[in-house]
N, C-alpha and C. Protein backbone atom coordinates (compact mmCIF):
# COMPACT_ATOMS: atom_id res chain seq x y z
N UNK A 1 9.48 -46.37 17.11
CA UNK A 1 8.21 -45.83 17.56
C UNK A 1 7.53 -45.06 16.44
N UNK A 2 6.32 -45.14 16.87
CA UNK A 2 5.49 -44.37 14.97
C UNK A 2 4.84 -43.15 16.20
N UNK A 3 4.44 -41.91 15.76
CA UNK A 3 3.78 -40.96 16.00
C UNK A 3 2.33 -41.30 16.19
N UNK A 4 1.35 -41.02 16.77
CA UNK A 4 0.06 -41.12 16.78
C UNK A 4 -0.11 -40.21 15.89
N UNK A 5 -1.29 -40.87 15.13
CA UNK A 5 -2.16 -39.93 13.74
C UNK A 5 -3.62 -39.59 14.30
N UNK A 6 -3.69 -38.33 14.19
CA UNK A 6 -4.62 -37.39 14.52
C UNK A 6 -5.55 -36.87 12.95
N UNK A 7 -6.98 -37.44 13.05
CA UNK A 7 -7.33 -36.81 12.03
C UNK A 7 -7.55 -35.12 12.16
N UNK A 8 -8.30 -34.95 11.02
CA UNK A 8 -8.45 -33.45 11.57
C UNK A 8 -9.62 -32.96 11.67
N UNK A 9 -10.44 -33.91 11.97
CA UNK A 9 -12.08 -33.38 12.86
C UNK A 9 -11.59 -33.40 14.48
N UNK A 10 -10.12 -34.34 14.82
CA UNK A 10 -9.69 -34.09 16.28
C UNK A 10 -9.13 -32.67 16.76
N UNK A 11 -8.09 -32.34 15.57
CA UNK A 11 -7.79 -30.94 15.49
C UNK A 11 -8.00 -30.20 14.22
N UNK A 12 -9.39 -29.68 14.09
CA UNK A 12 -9.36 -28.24 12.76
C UNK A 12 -8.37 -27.37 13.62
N UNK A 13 -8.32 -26.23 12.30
CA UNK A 13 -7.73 -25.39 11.83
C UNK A 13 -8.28 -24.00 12.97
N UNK A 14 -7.80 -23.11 13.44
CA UNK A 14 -8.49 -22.11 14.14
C UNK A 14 -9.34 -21.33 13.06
N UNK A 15 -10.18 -21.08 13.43
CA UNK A 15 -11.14 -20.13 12.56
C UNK A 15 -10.12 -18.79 12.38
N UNK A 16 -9.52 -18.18 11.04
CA UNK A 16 -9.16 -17.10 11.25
C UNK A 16 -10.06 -15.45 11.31
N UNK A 17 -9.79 -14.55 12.13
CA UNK A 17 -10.61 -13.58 11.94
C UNK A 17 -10.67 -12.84 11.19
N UNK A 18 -11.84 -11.87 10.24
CA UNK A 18 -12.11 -11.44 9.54
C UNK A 18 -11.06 -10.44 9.26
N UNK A 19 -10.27 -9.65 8.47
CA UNK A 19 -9.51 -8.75 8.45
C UNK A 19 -10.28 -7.55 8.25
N UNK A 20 -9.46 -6.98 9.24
CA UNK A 20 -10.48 -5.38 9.49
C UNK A 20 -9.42 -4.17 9.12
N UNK A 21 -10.05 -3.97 7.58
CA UNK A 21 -9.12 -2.58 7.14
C UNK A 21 -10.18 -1.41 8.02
N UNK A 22 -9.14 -0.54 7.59
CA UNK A 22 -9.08 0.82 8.22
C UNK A 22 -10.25 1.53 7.21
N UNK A 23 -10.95 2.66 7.89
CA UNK A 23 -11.68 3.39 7.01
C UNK A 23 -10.62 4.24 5.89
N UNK A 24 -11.70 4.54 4.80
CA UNK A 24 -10.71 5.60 3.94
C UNK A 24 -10.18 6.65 4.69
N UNK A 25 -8.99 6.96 3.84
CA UNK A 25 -7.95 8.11 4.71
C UNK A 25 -8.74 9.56 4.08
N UNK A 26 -9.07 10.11 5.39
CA UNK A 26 -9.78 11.70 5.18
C UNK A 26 -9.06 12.19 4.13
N UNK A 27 -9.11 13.23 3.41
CA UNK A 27 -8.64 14.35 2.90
C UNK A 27 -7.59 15.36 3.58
N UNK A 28 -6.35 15.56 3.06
CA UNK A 28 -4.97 16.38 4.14
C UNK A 28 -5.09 17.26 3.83
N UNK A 29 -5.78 18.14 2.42
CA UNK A 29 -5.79 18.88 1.49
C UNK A 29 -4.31 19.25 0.42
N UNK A 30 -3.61 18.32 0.73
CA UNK A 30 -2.65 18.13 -0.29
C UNK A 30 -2.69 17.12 -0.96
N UNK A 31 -3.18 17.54 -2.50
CA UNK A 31 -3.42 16.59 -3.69
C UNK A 31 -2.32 15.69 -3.54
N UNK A 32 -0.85 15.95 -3.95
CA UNK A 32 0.08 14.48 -3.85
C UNK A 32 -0.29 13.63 -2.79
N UNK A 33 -0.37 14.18 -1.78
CA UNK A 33 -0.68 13.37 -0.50
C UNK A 33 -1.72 12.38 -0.72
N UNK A 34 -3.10 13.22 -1.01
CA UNK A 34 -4.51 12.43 -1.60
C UNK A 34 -4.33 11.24 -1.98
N UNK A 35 -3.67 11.91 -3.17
CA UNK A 35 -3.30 11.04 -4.23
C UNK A 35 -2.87 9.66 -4.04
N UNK A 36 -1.89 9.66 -3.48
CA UNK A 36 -1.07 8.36 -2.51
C UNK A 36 -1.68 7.65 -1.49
N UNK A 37 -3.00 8.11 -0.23
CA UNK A 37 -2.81 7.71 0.44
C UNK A 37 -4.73 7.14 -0.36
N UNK A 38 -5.11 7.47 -1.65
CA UNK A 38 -6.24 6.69 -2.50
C UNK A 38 -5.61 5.67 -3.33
N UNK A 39 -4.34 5.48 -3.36
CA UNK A 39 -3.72 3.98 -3.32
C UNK A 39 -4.04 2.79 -2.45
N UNK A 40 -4.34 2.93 -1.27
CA UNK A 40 -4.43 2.28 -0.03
C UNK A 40 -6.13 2.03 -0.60
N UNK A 41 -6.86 2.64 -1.10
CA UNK A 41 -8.12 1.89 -1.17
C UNK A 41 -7.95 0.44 -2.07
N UNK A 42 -6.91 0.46 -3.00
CA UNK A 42 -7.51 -0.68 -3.92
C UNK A 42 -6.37 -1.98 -3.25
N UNK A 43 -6.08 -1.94 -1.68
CA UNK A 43 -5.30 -2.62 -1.28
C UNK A 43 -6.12 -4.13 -0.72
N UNK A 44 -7.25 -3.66 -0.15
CA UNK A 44 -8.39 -5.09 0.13
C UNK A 44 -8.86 -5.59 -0.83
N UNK A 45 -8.90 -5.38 -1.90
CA UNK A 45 -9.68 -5.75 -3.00
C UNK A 45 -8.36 -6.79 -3.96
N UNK A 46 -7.22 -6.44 -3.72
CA UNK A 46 -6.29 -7.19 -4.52
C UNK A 46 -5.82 -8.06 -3.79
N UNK A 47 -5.34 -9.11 -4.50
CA UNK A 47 -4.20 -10.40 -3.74
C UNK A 47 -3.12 -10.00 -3.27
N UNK A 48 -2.84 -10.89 -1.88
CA UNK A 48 -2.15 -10.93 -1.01
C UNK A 48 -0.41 -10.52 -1.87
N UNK A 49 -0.41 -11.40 -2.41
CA UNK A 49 0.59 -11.31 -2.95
C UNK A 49 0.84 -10.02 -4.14
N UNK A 50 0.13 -9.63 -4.40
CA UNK A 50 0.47 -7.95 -4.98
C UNK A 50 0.43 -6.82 -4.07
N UNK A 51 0.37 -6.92 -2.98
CA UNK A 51 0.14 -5.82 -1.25
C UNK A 51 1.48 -5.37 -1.55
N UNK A 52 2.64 -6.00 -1.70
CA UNK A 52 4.10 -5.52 -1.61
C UNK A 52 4.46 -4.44 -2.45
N UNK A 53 3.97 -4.50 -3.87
CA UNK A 53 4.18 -3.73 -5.16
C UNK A 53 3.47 -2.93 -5.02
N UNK A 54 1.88 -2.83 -4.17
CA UNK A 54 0.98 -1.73 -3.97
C UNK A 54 1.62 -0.61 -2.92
N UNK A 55 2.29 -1.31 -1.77
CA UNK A 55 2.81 -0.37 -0.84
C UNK A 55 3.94 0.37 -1.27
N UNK A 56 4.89 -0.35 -2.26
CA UNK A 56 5.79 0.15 -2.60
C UNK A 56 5.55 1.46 -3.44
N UNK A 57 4.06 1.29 -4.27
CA UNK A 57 3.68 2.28 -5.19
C UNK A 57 3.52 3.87 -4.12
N UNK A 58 2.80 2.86 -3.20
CA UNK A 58 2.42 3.88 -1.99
C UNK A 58 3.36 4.81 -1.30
N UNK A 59 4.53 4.37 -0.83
CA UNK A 59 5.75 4.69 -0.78
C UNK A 59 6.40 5.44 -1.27
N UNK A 60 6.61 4.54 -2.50
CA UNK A 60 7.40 5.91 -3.54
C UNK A 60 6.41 7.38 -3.84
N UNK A 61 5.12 7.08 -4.30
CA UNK A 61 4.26 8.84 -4.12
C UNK A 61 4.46 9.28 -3.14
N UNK A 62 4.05 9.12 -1.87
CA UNK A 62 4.58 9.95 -0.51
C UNK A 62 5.62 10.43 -0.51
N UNK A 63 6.92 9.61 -1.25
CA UNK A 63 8.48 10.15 -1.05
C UNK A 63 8.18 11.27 -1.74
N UNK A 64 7.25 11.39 -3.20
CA UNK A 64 7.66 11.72 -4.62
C UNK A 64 6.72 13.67 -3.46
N UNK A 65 5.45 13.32 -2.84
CA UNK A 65 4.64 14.37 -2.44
C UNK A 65 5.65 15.32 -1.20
N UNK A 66 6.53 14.39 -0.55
CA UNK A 66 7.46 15.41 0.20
C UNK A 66 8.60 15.84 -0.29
N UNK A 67 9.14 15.41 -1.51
CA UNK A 67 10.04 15.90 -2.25
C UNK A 67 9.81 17.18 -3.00
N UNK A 68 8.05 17.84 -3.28
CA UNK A 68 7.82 18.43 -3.92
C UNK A 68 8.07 19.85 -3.53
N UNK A 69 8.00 21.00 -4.30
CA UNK A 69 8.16 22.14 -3.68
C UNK A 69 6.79 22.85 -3.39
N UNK A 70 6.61 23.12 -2.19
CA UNK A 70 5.34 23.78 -1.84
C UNK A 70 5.08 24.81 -2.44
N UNK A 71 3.55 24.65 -3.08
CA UNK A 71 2.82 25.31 -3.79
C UNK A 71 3.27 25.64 -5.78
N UNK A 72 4.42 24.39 -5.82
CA UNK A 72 4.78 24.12 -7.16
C UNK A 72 4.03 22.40 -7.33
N UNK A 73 4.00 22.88 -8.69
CA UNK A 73 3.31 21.68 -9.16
C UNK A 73 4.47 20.74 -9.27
N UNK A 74 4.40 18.91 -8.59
CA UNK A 74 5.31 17.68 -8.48
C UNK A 74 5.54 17.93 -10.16
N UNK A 75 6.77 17.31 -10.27
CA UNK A 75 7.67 17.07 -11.04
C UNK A 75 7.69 15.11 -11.13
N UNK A 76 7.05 14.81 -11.90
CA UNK A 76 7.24 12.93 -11.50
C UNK A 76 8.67 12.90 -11.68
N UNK A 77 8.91 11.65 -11.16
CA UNK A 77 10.38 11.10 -11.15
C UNK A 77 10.60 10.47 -12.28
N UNK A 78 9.74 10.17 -13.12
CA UNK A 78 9.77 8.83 -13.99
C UNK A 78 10.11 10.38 -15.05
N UNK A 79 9.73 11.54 -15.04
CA UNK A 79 9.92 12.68 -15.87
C UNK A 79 11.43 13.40 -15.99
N UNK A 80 12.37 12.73 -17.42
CA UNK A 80 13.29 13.62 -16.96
C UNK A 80 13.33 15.22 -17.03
N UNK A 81 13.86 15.64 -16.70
CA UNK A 81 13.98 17.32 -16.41
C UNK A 81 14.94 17.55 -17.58
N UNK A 82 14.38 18.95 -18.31
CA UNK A 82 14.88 19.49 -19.50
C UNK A 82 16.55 19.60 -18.90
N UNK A 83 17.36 19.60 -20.50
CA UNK A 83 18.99 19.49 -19.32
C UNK A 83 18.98 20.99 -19.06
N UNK A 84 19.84 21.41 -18.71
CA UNK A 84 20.14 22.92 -18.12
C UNK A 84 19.43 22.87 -16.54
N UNK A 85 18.37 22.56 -16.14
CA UNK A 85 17.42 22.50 -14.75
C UNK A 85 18.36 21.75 -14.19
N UNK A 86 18.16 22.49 -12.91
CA UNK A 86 18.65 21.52 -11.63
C UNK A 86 17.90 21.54 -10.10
């Protein structure tokens, strides 16, 4: 038995719907925070396939902004710390 062949003016494709990002994220008044969550703007504008490496960027600052000590200035991670500090 053979399959019936269906062109595809019988069945298109569903129209997909427009993707609806979120407005920019207000202001928390914590700069690390800011900082991280003005990552998320350049997320519609880039390819699908770089979203993963963007969130991850996103991610790791948030970790890096609650790791920080309140009302001390972040310490990056990528920064090692003079030896003797702990």
């Amino acid at each position: 038995m053979t399959e019936p062949q269906h062109s595809e003016s019988e069945h298109p494709d569903p129209e997909r719907p427009a993707v609806q990002w979120p407005d920019t994220a207000s202001p928390t008044g914590d700069p690390l925070v800011d900082k991280a969550l003005g990552l998320l703007d350049g997320v519609a504008e880039s390819p699908v396939q770089d979203h993963g490496e963007l969130y991850i960027g996103i991610h790791d600052a948030l970790l890096e902004a609650l790791d920080a000590e309140p009302g001390l200035p972040a310490v990056p991670q990528s920064t090692p710390r003079p030896e003797g500090d702990s």
